[in-house]
C-alpha atoms as a PDB file:
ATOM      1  CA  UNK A   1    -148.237-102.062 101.034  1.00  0.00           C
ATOM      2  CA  UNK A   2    -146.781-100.392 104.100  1.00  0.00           C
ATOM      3  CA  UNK A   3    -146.711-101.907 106.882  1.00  0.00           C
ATOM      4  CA  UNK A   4    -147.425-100.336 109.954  1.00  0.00           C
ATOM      5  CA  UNK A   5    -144.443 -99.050 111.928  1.00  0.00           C
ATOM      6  CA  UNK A   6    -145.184-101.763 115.261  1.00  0.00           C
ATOM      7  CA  UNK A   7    -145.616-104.508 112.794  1.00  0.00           C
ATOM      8  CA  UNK A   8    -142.008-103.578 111.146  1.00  0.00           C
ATOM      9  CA  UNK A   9    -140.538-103.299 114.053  1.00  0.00           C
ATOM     10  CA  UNK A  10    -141.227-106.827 115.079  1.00  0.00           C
ATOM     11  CA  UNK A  11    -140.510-107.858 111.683  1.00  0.00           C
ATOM     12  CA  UNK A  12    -136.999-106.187 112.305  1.00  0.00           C
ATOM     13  CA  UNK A  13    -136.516-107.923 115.705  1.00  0.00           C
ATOM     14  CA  UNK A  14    -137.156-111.622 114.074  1.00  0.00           C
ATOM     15  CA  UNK A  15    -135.265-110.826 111.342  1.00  0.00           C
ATOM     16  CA  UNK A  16    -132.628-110.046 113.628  1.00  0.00           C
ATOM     17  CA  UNK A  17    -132.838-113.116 115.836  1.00  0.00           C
ATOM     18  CA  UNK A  18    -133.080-115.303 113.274  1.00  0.00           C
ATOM     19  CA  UNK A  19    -129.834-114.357 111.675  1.00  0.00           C
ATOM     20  CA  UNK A  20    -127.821-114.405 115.198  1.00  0.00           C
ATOM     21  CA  UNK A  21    -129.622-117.164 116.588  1.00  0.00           C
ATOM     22  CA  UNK A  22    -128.929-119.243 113.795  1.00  0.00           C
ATOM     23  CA  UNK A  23    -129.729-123.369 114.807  1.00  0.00           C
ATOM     24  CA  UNK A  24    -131.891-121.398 117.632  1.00  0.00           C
ATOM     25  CA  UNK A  25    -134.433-124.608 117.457  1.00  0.00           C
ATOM     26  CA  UNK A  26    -131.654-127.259 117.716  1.00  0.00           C
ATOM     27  CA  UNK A  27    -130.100-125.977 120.794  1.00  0.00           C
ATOM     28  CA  UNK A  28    -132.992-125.514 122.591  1.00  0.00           C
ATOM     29  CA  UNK A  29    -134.566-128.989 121.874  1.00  0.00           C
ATOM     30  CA  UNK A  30    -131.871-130.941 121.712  1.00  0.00           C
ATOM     31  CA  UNK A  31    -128.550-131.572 124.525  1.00  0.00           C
ATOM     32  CA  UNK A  32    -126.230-134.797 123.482  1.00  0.00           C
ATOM     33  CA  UNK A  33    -124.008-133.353 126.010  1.00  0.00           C
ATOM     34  CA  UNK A  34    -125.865-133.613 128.672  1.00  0.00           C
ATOM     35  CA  UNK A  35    -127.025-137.556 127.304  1.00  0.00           C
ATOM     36  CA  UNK A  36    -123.059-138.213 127.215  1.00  0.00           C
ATOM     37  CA  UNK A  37    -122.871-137.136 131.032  1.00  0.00           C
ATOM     38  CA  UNK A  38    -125.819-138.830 132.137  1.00  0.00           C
ATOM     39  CA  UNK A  39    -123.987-141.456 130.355  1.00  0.00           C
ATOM     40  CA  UNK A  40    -121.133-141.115 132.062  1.00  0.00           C
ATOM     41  CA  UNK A  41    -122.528-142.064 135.889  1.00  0.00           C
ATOM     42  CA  UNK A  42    -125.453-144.580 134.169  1.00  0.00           C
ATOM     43  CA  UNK A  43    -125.370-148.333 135.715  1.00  0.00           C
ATOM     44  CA  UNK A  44    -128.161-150.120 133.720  1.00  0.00           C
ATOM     45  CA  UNK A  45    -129.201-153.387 134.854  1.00  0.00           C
ATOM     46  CA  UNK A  46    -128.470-156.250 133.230  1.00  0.00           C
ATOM     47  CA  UNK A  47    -130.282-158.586 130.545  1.00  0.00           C
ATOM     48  CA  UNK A  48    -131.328-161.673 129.600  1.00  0.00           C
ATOM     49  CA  UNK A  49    -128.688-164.300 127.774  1.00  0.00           C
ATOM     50  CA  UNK A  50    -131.868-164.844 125.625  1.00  0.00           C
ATOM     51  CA  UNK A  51    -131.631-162.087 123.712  1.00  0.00           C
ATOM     52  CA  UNK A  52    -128.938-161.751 120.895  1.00  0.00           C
ATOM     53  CA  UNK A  53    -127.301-158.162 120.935  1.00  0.00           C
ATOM     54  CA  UNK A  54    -126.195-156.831 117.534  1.00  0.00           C
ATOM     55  CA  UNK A  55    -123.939-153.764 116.723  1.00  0.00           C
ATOM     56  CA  UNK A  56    -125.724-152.016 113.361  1.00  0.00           C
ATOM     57  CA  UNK A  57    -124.058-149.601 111.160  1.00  0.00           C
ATOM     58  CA  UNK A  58    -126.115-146.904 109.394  1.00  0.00           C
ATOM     59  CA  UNK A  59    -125.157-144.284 107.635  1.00  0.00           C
ATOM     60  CA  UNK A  60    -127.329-141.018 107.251  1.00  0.00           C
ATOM     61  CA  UNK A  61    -128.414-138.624 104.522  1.00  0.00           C
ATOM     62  CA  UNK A  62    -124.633-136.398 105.382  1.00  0.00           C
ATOM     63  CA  UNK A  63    -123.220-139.588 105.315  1.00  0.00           C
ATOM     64  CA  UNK A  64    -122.134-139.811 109.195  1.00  0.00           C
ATOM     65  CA  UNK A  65    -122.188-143.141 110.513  1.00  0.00           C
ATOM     66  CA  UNK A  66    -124.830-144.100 113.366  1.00  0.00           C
ATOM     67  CA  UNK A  67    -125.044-146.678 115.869  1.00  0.00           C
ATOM     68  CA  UNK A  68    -127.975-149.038 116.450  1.00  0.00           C
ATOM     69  CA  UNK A  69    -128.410-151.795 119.123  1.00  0.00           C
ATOM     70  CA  UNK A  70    -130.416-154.700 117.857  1.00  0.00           C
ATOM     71  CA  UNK A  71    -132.118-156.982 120.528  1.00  0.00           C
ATOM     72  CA  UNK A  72    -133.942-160.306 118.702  1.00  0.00           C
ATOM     73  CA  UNK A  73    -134.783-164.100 119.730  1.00  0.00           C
ATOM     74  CA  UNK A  74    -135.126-167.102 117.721  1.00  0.00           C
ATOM     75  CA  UNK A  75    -138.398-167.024 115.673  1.00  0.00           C
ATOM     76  CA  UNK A  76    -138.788-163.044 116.194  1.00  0.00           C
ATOM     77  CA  UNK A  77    -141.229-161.468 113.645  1.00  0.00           C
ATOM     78  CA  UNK A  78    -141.363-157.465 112.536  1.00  0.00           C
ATOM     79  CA  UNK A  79    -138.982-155.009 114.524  1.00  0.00           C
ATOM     80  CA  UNK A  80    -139.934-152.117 116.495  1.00  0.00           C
ATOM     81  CA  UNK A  81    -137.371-148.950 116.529  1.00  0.00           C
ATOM     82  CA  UNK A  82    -137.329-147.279 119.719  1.00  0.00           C
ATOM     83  CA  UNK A  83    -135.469-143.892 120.447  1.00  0.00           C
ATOM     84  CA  UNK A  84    -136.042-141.681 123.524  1.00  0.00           C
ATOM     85  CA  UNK A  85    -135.555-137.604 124.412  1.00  0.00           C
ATOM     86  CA  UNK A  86    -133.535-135.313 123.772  1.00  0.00           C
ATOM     87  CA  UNK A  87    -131.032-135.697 126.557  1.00  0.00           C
ATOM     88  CA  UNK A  88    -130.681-139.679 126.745  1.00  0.00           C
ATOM     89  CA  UNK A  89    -127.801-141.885 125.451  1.00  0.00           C
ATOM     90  CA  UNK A  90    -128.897-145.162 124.021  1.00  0.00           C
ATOM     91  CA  UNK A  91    -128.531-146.663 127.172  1.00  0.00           C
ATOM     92  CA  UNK A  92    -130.669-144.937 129.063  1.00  0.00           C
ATOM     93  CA  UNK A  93    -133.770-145.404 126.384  1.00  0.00           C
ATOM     94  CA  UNK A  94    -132.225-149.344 126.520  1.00  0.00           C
ATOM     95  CA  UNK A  95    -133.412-149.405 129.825  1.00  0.00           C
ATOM     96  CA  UNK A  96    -136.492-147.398 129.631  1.00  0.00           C
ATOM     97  CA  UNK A  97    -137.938-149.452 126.618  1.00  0.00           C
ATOM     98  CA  UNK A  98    -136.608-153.498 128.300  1.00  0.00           C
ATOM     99  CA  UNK A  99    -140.145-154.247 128.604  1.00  0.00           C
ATOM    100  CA  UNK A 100    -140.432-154.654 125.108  1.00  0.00           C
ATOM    101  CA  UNK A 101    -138.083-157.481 125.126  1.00  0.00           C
ATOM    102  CA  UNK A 102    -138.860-160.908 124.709  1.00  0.00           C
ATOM    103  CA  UNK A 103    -142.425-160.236 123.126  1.00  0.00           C
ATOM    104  CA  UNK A 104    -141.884-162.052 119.906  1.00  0.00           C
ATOM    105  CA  UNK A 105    -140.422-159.001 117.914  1.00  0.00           C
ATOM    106  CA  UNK A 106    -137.063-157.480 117.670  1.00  0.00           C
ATOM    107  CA  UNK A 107    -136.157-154.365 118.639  1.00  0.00           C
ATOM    108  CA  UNK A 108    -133.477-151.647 117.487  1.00  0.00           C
ATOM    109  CA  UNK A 109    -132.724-149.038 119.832  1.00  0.00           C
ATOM    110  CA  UNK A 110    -131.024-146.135 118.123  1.00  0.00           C
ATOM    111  CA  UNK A 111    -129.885-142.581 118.652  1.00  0.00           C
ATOM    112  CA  UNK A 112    -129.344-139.873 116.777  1.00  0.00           C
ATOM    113  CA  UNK A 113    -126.585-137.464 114.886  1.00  0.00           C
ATOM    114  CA  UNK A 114    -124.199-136.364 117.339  1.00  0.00           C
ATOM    115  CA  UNK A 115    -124.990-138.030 120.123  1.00  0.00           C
ATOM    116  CA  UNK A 116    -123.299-141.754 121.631  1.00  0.00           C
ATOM    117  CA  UNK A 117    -120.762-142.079 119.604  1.00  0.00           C
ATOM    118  CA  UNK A 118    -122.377-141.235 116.697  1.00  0.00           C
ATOM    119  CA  UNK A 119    -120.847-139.010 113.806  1.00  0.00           C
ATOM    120  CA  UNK A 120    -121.645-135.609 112.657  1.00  0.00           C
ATOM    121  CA  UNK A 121    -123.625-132.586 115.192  1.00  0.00           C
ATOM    122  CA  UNK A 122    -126.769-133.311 116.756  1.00  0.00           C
ATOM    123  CA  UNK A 123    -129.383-131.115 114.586  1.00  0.00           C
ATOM    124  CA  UNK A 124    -133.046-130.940 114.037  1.00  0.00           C
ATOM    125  CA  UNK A 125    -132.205-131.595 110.512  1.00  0.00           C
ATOM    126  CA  UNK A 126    -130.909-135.179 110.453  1.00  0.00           C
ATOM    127  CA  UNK A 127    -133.240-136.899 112.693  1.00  0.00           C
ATOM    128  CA  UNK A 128    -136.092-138.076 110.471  1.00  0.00           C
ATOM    129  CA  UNK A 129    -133.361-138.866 107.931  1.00  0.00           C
ATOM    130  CA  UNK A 130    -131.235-140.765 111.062  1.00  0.00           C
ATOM    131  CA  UNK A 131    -134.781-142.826 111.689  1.00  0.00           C
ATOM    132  CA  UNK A 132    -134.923-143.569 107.603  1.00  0.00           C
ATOM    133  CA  UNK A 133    -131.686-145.097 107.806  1.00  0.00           C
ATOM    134  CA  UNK A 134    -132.160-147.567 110.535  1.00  0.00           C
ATOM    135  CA  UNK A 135    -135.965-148.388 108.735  1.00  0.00           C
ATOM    136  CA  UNK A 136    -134.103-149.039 105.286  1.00  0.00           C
ATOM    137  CA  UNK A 137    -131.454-151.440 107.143  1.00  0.00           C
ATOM    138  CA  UNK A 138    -133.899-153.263 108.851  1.00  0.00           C
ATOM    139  CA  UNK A 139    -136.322-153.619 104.948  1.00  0.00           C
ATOM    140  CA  UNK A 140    -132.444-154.596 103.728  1.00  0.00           C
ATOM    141  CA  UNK A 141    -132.127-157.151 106.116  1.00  0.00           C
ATOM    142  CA  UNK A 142    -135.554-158.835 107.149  1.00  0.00           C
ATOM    143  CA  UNK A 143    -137.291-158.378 103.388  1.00  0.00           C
ATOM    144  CA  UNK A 144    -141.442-158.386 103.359  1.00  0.00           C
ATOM    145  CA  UNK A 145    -141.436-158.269 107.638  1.00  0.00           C
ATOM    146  CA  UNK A 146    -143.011-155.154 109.549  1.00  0.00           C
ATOM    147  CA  UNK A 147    -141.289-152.594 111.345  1.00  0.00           C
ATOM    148  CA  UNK A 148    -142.882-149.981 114.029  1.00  0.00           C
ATOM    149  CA  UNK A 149    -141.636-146.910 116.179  1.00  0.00           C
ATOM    150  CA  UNK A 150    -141.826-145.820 119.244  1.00  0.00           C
ATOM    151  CA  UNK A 151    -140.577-142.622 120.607  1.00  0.00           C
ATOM    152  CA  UNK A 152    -140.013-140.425 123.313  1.00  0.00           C
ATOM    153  CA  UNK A 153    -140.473-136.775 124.102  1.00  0.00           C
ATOM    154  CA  UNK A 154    -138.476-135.308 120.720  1.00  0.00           C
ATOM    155  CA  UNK A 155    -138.410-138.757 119.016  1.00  0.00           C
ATOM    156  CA  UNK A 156    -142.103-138.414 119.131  1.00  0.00           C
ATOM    157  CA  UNK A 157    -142.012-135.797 116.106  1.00  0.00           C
ATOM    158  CA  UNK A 158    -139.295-138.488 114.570  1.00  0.00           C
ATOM    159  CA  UNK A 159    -141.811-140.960 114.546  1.00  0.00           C
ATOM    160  CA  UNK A 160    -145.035-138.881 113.688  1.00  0.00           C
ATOM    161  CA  UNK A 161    -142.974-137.404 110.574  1.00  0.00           C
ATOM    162  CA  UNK A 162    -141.466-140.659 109.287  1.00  0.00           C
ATOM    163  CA  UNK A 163    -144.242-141.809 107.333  1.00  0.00           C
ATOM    164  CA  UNK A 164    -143.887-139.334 104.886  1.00  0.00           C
ATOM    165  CA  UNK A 165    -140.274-140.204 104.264  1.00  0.00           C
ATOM    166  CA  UNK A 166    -140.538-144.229 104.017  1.00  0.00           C
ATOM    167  CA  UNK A 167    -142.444-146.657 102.530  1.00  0.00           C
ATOM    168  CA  UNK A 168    -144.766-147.858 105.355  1.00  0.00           C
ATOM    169  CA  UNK A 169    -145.184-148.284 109.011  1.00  0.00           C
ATOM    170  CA  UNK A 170    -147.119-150.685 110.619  1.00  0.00           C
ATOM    171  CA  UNK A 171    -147.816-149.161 113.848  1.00  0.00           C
ATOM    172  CA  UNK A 172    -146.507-146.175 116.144  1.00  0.00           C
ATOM    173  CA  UNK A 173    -146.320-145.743 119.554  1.00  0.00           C
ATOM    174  CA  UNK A 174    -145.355-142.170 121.612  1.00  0.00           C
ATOM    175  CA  UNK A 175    -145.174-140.876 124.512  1.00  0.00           C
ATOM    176  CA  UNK A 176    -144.628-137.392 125.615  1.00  0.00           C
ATOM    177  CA  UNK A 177    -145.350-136.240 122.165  1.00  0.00           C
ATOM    178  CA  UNK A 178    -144.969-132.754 120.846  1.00  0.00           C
ATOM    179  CA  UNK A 179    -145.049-130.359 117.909  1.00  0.00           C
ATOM    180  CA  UNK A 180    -141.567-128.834 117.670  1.00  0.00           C
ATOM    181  CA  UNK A 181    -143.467-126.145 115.397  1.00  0.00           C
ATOM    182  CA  UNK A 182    -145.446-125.007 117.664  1.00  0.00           C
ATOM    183  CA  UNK A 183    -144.175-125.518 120.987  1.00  0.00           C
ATOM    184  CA  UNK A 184    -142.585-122.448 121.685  1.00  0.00           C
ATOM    185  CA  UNK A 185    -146.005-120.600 121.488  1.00  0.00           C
ATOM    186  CA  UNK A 186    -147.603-123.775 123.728  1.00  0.00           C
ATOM    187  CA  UNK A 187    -144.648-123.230 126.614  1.00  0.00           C
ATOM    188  CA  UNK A 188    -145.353-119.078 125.785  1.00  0.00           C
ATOM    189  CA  UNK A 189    -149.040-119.337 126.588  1.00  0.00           C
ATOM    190  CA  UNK A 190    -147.862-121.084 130.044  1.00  0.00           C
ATOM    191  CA  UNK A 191    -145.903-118.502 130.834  1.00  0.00           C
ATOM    192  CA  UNK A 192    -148.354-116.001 131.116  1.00  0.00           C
ATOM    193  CA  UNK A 193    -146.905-114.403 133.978  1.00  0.00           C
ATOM    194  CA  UNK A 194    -144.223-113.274 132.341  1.00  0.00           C
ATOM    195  CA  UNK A 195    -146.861-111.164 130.252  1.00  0.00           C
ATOM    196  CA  UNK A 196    -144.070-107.759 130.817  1.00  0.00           C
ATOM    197  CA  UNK A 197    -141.422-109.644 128.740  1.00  0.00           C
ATOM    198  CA  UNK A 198    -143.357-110.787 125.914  1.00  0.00           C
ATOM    199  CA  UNK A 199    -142.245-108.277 123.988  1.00  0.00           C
ATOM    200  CA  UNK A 200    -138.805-109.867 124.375  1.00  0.00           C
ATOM    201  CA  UNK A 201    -140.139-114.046 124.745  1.00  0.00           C
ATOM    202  CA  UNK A 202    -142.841-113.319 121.580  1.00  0.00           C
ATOM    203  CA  UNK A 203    -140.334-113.044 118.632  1.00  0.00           C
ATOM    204  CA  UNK A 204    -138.125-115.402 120.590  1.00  0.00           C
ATOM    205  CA  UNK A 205    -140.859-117.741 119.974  1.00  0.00           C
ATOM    206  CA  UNK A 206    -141.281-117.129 116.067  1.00  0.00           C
ATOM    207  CA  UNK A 207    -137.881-117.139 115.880  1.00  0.00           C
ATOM    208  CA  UNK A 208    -137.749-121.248 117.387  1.00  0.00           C
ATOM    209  CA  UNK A 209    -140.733-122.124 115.226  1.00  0.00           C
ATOM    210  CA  UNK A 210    -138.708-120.612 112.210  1.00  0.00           C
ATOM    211  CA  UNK A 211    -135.762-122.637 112.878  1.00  0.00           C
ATOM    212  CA  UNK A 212    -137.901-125.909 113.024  1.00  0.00           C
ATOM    213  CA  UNK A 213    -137.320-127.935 109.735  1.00  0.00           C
ATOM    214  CA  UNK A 214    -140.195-128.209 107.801  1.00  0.00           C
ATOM    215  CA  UNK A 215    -140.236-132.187 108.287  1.00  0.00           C
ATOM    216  CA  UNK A 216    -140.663-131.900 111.669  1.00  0.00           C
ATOM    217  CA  UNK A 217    -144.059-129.679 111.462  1.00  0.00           C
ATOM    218  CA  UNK A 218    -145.733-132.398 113.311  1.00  0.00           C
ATOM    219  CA  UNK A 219    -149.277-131.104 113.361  1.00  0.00           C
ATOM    220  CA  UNK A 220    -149.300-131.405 109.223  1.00  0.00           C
ATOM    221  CA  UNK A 221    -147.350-134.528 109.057  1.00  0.00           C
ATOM    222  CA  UNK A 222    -150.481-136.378 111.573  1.00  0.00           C
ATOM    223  CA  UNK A 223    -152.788-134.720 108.227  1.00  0.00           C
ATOM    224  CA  UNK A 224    -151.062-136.365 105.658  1.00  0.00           C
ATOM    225  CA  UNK A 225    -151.694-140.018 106.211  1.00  0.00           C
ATOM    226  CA  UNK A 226    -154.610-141.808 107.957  1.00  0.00           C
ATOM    227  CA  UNK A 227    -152.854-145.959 107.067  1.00  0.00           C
ATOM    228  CA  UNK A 228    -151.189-146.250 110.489  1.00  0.00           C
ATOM    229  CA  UNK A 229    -152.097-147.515 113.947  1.00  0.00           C
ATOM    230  CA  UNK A 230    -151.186-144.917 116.578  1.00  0.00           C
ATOM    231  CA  UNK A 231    -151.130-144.945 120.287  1.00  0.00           C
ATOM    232  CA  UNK A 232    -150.497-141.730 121.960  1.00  0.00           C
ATOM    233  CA  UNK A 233    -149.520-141.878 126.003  1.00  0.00           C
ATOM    234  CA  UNK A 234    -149.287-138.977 127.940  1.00  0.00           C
ATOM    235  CA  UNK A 235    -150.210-137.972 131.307  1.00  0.00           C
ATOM    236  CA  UNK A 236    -152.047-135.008 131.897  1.00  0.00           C
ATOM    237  CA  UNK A 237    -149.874-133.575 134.574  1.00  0.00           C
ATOM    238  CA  UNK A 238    -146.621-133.728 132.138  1.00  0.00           C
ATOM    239  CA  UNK A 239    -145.067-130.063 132.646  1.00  0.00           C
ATOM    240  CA  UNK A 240    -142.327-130.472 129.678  1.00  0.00           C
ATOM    241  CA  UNK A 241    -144.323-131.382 126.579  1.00  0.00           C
ATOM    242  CA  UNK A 242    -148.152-130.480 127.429  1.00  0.00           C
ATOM    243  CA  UNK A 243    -150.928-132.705 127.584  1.00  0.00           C
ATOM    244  CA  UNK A 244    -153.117-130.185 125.335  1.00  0.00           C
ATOM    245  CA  UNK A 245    -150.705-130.459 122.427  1.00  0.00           C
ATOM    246  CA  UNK A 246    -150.559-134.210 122.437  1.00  0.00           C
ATOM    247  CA  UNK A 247    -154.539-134.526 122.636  1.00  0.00           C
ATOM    248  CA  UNK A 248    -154.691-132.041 120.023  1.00  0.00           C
ATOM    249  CA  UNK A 249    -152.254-134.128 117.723  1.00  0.00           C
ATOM    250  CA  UNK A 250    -154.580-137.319 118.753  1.00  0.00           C
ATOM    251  CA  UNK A 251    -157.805-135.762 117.785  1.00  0.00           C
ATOM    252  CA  UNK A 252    -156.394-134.344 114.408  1.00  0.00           C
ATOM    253  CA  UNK A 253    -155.368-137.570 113.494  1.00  0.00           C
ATOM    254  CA  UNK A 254    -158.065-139.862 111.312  1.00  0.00           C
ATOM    255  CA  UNK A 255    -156.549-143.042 111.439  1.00  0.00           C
ATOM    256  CA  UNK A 256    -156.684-145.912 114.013  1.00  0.00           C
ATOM    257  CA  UNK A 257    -155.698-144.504 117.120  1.00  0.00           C
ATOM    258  CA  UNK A 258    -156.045-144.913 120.873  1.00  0.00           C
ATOM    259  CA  UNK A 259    -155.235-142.570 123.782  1.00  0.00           C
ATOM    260  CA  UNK A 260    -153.648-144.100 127.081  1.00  0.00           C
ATOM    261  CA  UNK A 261    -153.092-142.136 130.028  1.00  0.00           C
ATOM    262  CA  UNK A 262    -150.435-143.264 132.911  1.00  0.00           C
ATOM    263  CA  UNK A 263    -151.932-143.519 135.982  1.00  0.00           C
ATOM    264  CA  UNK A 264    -148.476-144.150 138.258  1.00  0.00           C
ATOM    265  CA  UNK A 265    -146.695-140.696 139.253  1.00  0.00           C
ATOM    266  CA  UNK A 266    -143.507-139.280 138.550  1.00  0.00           C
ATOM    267  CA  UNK A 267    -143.200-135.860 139.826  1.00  0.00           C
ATOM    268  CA  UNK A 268    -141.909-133.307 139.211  1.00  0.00           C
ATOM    269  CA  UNK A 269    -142.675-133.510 135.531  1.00  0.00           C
ATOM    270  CA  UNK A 270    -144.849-136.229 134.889  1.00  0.00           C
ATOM    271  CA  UNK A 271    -142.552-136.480 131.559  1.00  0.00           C
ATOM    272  CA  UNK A 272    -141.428-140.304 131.843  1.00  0.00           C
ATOM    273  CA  UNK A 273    -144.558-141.973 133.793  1.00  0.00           C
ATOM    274  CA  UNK A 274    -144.589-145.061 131.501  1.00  0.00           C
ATOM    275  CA  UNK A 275    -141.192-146.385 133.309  1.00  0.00           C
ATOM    276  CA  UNK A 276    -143.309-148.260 136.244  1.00  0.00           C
ATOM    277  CA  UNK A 277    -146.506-148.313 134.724  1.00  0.00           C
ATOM    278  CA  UNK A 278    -146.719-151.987 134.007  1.00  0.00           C
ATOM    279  CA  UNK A 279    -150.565-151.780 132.958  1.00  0.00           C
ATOM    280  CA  UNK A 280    -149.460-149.585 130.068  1.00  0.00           C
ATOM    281  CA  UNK A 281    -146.550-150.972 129.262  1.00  0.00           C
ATOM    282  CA  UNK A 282    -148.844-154.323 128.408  1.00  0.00           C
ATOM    283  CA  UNK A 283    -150.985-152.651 126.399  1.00  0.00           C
ATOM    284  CA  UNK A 284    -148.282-151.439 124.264  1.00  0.00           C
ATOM    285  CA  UNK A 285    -146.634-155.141 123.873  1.00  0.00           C
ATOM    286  CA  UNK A 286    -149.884-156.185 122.988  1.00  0.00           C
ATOM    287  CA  UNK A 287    -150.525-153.840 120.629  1.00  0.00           C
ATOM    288  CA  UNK A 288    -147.187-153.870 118.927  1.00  0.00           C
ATOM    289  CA  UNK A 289    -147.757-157.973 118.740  1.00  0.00           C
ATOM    290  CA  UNK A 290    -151.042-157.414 117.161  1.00  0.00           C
ATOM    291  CA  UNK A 291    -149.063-155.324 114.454  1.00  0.00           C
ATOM    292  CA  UNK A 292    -145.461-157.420 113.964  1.00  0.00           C
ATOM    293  CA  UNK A 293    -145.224-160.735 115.447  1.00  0.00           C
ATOM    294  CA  UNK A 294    -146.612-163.810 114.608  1.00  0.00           C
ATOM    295  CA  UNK A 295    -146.065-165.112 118.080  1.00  0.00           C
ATOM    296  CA  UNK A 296    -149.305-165.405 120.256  1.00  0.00           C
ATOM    297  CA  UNK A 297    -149.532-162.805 122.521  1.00  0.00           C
ATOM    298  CA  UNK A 298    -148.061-162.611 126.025  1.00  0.00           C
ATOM    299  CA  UNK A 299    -150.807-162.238 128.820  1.00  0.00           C
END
């Protein structure tokens, strides 16, 4: 069948796009550059003696070798892996994700390909295989105990997505979440001003999505399992991955879930409200506790 000479034409201009803009997806969503110069003038503040600080070693499905920073404290139950967006070094998602230490669970904080000093090019590609890694060191080293995620922003989709790669989670926990599938279309529709250049923005759109690994399709991963506790924080004012896209992920989902909404503000972009939003940031210990530690849990 023939297809009509408009629809060709944009067939044409993806076409097109798609074979310069190779990696298109990867370079817009994801900046270890930028992490390793926020890096570079970061002064985190400093922990607790009682937690024990281990170096881990991974290595990935290319084989590059990742970094891991494991946090535990004598009689710790169940790990939770914690990873954060797509422009912050470990140490930055260290400090973001402190309050989940000391809570009667260990937890790794990890980044990904190509970013720390971590092996190999950061890419779209390797991160739910980067996550896998970490998950089957910490089933190698603490046999029959649970392990959770939590992620940030990008690492949202890394922790959505995992479950169809490993064995079993016992809980998840994002924030910020997002559909790297679809997202260019969500951000498009918010741009409606700029209705004169969609003719230009359109195909650069389907051109992002198409460039998106099929492992990171969020919005079928949430339909393939229902097993998993999941809490979903976002707040509604978030400007870089959109409230409606999170709540739609939430309400697709059939399992256990929960929706929590930060309440203290963080303009301009709303993106990282759970840093000083000690309400939430209890009902995410307490949650996690309820799914890994033994430990009674903290008030």
């Amino acid at each position: 069948m023939k297809l009509p000479s408009y629809q060709l034409s944009i067939v044409i201009i993806v076409a097109i796009l798609v074979s310069f803009l190779g990696g298109c997806a990867t370079k817009l969503m994801l900046y270890p550059e930028m992490a390793r110069r926020i890096e570079a003038r970061y002064l985190p503040s400093s922990l607790s003696n009682q937690h024990r600080v281990k170096k881990v070693r991974v290595r990935n499905d290319s084989g590059y070798e990742l970094h891991g920073l494991l946090f535990e404290a004598e009689g710790d139950s169940g790990t939770v892996m914690v990873s954060g967006g797509n422009a912050m070094p470990r140490s930055h998602t260290l400090e973001y994700y402190r309050f989940l230490l000391g809570h009667g669970f260990r937890v790794l904080v990890f980044s990904f390909q190509g970013y720390d000093e971590n092996q190999g090019r950061s890419d779209l590609n390797s991160l739910v295989g980067d996550a896998a890694a970490y998950y089957a060191y910490l089933k190698s080293e603490y046999p029959g105990e649970e392990v959770a995620y939590m992620g940030h922003s990008i690492s949202s989709a890394v922790a959505l997505c995992l479950p169809l790669r490993v064995a079993a989670l016992s809980a998840i926990v994002v924030e910020g979440s997002l559909d790297p599938k679809s997202i260019a279309y969500t951000k498009l529709k918010q741009l409606w001003y700029l209705f004169p250049l969609y003719p230009i923005l359109l195909p650069t759109a389907v051109v992002v999505s198409i460039t998106v690994p099929d492992k990171l399709d969020v919005a079928e991963c949430v339909t393939a399992y229902s097993n998993i506790p999941i809490t979903f924080v976002h707040h509604p004012d978030d400007v870089v991955t959109p409230f409606e896209q999170a709540f739609d992920l939430f309400s697709t989902y059939q399992g256990n879930k929960q929706f929590l909404i930060p309440r203290y503000s963080m303009p301009p972009q709303y993106h990282t409200s759970l840093l000083n939003d000690v309400t939430i940031q209890n009902e995410i210990v307490r949650f996690l506790q309820d799914h890994l530690s033994t430990r009674p849990r903290s008030n």
